[in-house]
Protein backbone atom coordinates (compact mmCIF):
# COMPACT_ATOMS: atom_id res chain seq x y z
CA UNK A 1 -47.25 37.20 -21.75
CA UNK A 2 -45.77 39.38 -24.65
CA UNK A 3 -42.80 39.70 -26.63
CA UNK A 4 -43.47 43.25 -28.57
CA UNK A 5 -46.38 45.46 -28.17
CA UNK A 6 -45.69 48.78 -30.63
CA UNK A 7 -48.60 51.64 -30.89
CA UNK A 8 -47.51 53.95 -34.11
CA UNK A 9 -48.75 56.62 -35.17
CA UNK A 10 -47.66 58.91 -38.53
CA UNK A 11 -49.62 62.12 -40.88
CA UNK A 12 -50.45 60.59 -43.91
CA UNK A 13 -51.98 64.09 -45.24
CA UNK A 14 -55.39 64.97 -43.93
CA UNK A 15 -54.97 61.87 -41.47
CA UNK A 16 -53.73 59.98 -39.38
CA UNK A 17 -52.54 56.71 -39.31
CA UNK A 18 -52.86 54.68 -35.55
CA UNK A 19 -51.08 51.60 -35.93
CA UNK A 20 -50.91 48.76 -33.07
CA UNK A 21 -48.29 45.64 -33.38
CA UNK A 22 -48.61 43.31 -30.73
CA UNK A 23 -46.34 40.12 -30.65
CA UNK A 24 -47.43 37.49 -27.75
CA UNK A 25 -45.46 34.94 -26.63
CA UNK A 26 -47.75 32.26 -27.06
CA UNK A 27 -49.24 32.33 -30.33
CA UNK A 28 -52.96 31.62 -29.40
CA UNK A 29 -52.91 34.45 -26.74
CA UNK A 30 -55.86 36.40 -26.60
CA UNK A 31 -55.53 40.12 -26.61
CA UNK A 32 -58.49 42.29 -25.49
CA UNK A 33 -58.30 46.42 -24.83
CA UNK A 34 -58.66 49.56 -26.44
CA UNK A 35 -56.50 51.69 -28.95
CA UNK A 36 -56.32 55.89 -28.38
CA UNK A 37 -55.59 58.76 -30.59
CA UNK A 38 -54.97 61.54 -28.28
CA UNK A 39 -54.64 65.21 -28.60
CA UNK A 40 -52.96 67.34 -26.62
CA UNK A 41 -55.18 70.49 -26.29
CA UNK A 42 -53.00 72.97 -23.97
CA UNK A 43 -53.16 71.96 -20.68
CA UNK A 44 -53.14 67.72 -21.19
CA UNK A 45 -54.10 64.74 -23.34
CA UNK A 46 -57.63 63.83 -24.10
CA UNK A 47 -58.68 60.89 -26.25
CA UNK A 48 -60.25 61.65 -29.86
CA UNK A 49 -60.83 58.62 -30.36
CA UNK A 50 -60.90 54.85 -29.72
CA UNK A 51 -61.17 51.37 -31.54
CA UNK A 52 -61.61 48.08 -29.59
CA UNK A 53 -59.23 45.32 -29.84
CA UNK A 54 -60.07 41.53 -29.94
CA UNK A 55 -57.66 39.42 -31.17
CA UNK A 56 -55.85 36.05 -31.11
CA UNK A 57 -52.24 35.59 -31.54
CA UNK A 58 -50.15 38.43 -33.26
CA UNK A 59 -52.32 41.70 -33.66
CA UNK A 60 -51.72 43.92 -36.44
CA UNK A 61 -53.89 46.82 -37.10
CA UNK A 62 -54.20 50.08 -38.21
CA UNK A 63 -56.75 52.96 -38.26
CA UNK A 64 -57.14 56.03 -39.94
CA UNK A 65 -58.67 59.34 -38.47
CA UNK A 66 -59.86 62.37 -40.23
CA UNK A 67 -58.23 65.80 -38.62
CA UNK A 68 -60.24 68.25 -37.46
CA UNK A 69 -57.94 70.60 -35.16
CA UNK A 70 -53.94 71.13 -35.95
CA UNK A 71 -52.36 70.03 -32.55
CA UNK A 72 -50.15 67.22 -31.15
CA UNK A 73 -51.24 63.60 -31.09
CA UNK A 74 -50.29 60.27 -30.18
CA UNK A 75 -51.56 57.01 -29.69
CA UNK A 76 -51.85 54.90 -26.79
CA UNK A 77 -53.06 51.66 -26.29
CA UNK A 78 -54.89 49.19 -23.01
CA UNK A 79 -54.86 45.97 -23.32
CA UNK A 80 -54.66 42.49 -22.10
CA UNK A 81 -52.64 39.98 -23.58
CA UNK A 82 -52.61 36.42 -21.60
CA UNK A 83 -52.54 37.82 -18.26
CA UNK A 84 -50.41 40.63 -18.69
CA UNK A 85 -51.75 44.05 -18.43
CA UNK A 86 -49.89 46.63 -21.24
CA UNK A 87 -50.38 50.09 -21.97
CA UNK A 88 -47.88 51.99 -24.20
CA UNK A 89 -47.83 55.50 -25.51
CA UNK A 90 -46.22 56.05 -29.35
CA UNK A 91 -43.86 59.21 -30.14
CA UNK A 92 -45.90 62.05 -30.70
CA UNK A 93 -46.48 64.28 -33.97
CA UNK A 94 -47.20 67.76 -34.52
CA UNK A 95 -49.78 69.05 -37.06
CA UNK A 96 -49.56 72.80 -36.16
């Protein structure tokens, strides 16, 4: 089971940074799933792109993605930790 699980995102100029904190309760606890940056493109949110996750114990990662388009994103992450099933959604930021 899990304690914290934070997906983050921010602009750090021409990209973006995806960040994923995920505190288990049990310190060897596996954590398996997927990290999203989506973009909202008018109508809904579609996934730009993805990075697996495979970790033991506390996971603390982040990614960094080039921009092609000027729209909203987010990131959202799948995972699970133990034998709970998490998925989370960050705020969202606006490159327009």
């Amino acid at each position: 089971s899990t304690t914290l699980v934070v997906p983050s995102i921010k602009n750090t100029g021409k990209n973006i940074s995806v960040s994923l904190l995920i505190k288990p309760k049990q310190s060897k606890e596996r954590t398996k799933g997927t990290l999203y940056l989506e973009q909202y493109d008018g109508s809904g949110w579609k996934e730009v792109k993805s990075w697996p996750i495979s970790e033991s114990g506390t996971v603390n990662v982040t990614k960094t993605y080039t921009v092609k388009d000027k729209a909203r994103y987010r990131a959202k992450v799948a995972v699970t930790t133990g034998v709970d099933n998490i998925s989370a959604t960050s705020t969202e930021i606006n490159l327009l």
